[in-house]
C-alpha atoms as a PDB file:
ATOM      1  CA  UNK A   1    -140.892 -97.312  84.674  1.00  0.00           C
ATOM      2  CA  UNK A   2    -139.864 -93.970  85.314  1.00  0.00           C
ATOM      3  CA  UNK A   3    -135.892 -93.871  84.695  1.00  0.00           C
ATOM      4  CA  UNK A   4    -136.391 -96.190  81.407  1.00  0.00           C
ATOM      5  CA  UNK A   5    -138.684 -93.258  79.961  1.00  0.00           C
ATOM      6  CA  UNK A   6    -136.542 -91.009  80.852  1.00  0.00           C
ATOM      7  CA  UNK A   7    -133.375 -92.639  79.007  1.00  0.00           C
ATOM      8  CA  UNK A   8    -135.825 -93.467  76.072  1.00  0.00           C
ATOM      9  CA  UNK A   9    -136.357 -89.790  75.681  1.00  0.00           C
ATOM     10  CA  UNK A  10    -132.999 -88.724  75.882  1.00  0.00           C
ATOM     11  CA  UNK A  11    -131.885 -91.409  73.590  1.00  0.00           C
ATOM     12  CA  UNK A  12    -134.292 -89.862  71.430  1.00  0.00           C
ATOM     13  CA  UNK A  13    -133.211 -86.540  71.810  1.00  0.00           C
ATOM     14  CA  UNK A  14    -129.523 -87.265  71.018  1.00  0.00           C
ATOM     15  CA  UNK A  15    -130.949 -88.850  67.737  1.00  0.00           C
ATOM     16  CA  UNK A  16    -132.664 -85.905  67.197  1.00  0.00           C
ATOM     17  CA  UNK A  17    -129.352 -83.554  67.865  1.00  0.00           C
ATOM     18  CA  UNK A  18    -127.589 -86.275  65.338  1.00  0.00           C
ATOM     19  CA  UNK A  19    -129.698 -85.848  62.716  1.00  0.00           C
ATOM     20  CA  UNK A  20    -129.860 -81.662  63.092  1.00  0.00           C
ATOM     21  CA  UNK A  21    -126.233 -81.717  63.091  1.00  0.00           C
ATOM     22  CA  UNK A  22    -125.497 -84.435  60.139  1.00  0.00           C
ATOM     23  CA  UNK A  23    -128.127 -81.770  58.311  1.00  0.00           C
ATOM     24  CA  UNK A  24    -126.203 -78.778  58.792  1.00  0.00           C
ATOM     25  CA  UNK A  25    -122.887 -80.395  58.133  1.00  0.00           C
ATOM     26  CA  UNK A  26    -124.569 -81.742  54.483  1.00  0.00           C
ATOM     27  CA  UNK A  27    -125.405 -78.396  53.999  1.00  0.00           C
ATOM     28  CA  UNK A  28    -122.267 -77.019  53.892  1.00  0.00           C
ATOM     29  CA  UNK A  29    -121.085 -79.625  52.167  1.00  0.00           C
ATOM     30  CA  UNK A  30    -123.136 -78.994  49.671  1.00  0.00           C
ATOM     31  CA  UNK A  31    -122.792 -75.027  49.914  1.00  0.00           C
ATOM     32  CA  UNK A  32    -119.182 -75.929  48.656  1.00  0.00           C
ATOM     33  CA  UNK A  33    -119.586 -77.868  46.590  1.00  0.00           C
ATOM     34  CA  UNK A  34    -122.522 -75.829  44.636  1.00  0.00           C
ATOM     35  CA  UNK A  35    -119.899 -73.265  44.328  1.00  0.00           C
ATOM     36  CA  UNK A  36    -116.525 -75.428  43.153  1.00  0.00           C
ATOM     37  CA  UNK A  37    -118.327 -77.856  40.489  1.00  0.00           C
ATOM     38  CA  UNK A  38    -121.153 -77.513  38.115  1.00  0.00           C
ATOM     39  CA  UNK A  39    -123.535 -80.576  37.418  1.00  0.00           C
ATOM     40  CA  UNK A  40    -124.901 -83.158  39.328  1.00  0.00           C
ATOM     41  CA  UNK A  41    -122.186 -85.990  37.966  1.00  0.00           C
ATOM     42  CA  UNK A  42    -119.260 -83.620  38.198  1.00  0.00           C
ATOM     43  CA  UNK A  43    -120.325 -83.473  42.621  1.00  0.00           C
ATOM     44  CA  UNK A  44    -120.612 -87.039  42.075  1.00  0.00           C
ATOM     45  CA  UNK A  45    -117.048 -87.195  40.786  1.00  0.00           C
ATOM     46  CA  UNK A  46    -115.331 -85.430  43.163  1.00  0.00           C
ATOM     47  CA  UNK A  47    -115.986 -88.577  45.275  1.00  0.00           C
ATOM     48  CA  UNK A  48    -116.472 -91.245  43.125  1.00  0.00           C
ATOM     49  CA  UNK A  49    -112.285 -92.106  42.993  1.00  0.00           C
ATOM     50  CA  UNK A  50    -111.210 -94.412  39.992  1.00  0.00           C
ATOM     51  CA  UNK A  51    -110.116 -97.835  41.666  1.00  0.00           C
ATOM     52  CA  UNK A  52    -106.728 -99.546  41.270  1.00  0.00           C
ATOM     53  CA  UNK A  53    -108.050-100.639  38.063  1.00  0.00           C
ATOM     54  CA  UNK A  54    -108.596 -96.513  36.852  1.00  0.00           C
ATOM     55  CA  UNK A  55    -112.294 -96.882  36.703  1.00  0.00           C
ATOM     56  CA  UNK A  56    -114.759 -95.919  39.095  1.00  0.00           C
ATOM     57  CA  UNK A  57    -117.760 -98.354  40.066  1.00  0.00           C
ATOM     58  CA  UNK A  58    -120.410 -95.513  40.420  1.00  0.00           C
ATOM     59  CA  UNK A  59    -120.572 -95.926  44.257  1.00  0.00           C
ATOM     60  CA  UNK A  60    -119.280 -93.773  47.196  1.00  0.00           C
ATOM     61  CA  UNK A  61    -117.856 -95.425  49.962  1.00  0.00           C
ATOM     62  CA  UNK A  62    -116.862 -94.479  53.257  1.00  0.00           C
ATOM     63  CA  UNK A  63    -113.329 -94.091  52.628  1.00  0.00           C
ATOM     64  CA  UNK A  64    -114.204 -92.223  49.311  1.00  0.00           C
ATOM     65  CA  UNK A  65    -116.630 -89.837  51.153  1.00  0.00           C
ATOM     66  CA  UNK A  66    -113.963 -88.687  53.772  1.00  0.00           C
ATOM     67  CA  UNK A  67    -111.537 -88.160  50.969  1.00  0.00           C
ATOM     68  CA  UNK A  68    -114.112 -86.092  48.765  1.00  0.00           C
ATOM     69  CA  UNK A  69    -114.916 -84.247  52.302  1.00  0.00           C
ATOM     70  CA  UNK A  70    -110.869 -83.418  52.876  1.00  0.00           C
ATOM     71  CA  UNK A  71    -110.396 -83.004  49.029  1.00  0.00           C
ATOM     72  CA  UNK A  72    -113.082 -79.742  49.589  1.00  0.00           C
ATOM     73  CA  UNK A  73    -111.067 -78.071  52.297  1.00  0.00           C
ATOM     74  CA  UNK A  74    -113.785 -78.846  54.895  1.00  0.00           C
ATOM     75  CA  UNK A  75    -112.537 -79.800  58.398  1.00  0.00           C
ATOM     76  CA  UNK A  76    -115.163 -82.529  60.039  1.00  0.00           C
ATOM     77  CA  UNK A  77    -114.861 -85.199  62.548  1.00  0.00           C
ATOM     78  CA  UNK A  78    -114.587 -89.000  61.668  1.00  0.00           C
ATOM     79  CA  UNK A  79    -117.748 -89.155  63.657  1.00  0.00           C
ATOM     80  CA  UNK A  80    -119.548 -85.947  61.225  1.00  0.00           C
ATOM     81  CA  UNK A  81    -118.186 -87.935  58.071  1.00  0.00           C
ATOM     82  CA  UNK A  82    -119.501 -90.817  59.128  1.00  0.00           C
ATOM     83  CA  UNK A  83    -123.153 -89.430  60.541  1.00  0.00           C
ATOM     84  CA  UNK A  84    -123.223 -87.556  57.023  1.00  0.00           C
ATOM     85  CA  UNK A  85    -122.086 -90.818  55.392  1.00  0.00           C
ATOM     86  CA  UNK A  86    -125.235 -92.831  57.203  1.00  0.00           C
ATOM     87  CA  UNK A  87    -127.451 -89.750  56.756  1.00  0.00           C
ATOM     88  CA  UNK A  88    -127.175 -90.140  52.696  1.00  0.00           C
ATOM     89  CA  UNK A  89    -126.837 -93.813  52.314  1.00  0.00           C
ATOM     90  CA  UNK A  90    -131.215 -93.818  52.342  1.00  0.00           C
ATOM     91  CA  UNK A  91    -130.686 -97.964  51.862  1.00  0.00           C
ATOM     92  CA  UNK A  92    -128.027 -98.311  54.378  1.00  0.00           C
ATOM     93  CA  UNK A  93    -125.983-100.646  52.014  1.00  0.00           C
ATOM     94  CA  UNK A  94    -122.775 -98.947  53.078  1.00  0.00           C
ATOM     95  CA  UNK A  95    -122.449 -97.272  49.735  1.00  0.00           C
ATOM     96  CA  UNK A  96    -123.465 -93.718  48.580  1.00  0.00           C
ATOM     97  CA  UNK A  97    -125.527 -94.181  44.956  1.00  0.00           C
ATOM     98  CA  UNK A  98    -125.871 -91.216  42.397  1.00  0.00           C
ATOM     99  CA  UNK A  99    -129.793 -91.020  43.301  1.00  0.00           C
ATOM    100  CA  UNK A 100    -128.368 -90.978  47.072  1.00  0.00           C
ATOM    101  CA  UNK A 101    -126.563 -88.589  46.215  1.00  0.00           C
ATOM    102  CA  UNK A 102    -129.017 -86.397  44.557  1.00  0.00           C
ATOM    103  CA  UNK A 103    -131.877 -86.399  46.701  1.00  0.00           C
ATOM    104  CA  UNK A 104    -129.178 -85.443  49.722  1.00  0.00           C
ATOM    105  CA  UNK A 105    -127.857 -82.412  47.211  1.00  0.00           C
ATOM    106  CA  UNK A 106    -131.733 -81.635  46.682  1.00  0.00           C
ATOM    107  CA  UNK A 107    -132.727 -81.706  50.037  1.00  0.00           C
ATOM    108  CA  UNK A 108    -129.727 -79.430  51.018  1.00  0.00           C
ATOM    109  CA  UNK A 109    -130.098 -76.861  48.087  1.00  0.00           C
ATOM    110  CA  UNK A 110    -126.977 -77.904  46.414  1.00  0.00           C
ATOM    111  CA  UNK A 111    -128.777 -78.127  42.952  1.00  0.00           C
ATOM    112  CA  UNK A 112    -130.944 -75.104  43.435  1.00  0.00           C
ATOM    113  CA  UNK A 113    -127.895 -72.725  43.975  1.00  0.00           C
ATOM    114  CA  UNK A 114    -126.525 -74.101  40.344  1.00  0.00           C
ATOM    115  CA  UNK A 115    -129.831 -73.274  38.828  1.00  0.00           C
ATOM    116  CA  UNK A 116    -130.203 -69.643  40.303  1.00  0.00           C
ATOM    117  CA  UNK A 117    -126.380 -69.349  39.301  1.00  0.00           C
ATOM    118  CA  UNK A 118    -126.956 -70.093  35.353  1.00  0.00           C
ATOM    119  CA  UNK A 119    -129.740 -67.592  35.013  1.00  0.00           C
ATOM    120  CA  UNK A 120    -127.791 -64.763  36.700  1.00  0.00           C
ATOM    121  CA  UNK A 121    -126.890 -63.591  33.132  1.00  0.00           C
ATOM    122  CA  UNK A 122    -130.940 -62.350  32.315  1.00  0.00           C
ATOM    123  CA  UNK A 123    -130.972 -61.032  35.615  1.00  0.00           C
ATOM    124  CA  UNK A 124    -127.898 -58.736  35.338  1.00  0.00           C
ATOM    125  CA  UNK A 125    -129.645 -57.907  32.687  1.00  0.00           C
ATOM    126  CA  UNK A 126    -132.702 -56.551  34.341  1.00  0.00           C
ATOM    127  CA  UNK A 127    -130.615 -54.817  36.906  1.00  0.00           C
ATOM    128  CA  UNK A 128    -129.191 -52.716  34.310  1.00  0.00           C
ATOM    129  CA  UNK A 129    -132.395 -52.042  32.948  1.00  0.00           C
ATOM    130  CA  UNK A 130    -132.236 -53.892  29.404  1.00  0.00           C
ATOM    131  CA  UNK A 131    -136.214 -55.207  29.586  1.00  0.00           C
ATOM    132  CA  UNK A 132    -135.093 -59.035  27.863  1.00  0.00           C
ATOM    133  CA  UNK A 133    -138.784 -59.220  26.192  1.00  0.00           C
ATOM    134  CA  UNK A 134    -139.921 -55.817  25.724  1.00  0.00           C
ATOM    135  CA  UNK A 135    -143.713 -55.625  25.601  1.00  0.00           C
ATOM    136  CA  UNK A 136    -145.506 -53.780  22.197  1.00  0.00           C
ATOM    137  CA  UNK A 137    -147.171 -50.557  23.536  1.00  0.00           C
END
């Protein structure tokens, strides 16, 4: 009874630490990513490598993910990589597909930094005081 709940819950709770940690890491990910490459397919590409053939089969597998990860400049444990890996592989088929992928950028706020970046221009705009749609008075 008592010492199985107990192992249960901590079992749980180093799931739970897992999962906070794979988040963050994805988030930074991400953060760099959002600020080296613009577009959803261009990410996708920086881990999608061709194959000895020169083409790429529009998957990311492990191997491909931990390149992409060094390939960014960001220092993470095989065991990170591979928690990440898990974390955005939804279907668990051991490969990382471009709606994977996308949901994992959404979720992390990958996509929205690229959006807030390409309106910066009417915003500079406003800061200097240049109304972009004056109103008739």
């Amino acid at each position: 009874g008592g010492v199985q709940g107990r192992l249960v819950s901590l079992d749980t709770v180093e799931r739970k630490g897992h999962a906070a940690e794979s988040s963050y890491v994805m988030s930074k990910i991400c953060k760099k990513l959002a600020s080296r490459v613009k577009g959803l397919t261009s990410m996708f590409a920086e881990f999608d490598r061709p194959d000895w053939n020169g083409e790429t089969d529009r998957l990311i597998d492990l191997v491909e993910f931990e390149a992409g990860i060094t390939g960014l400049g960001l220092e993470l444990t095989p065991q990170q990589i591979a928690d990440v890996f898990r974390m955005v592989d939804k279907n668990g088929n051991g490969s990382i597909e471009l709606g994977e992928f996308e949901s994992a950028l959404r979720a992390h706020g990958a996509i929205r930094r690229m959006a807030v970046r390409r309106v910066a221009d009417p915003s500079r705009s406003l800061a200097s005081g240049h109304q972009i749609n004056p109103s008739p008075r």
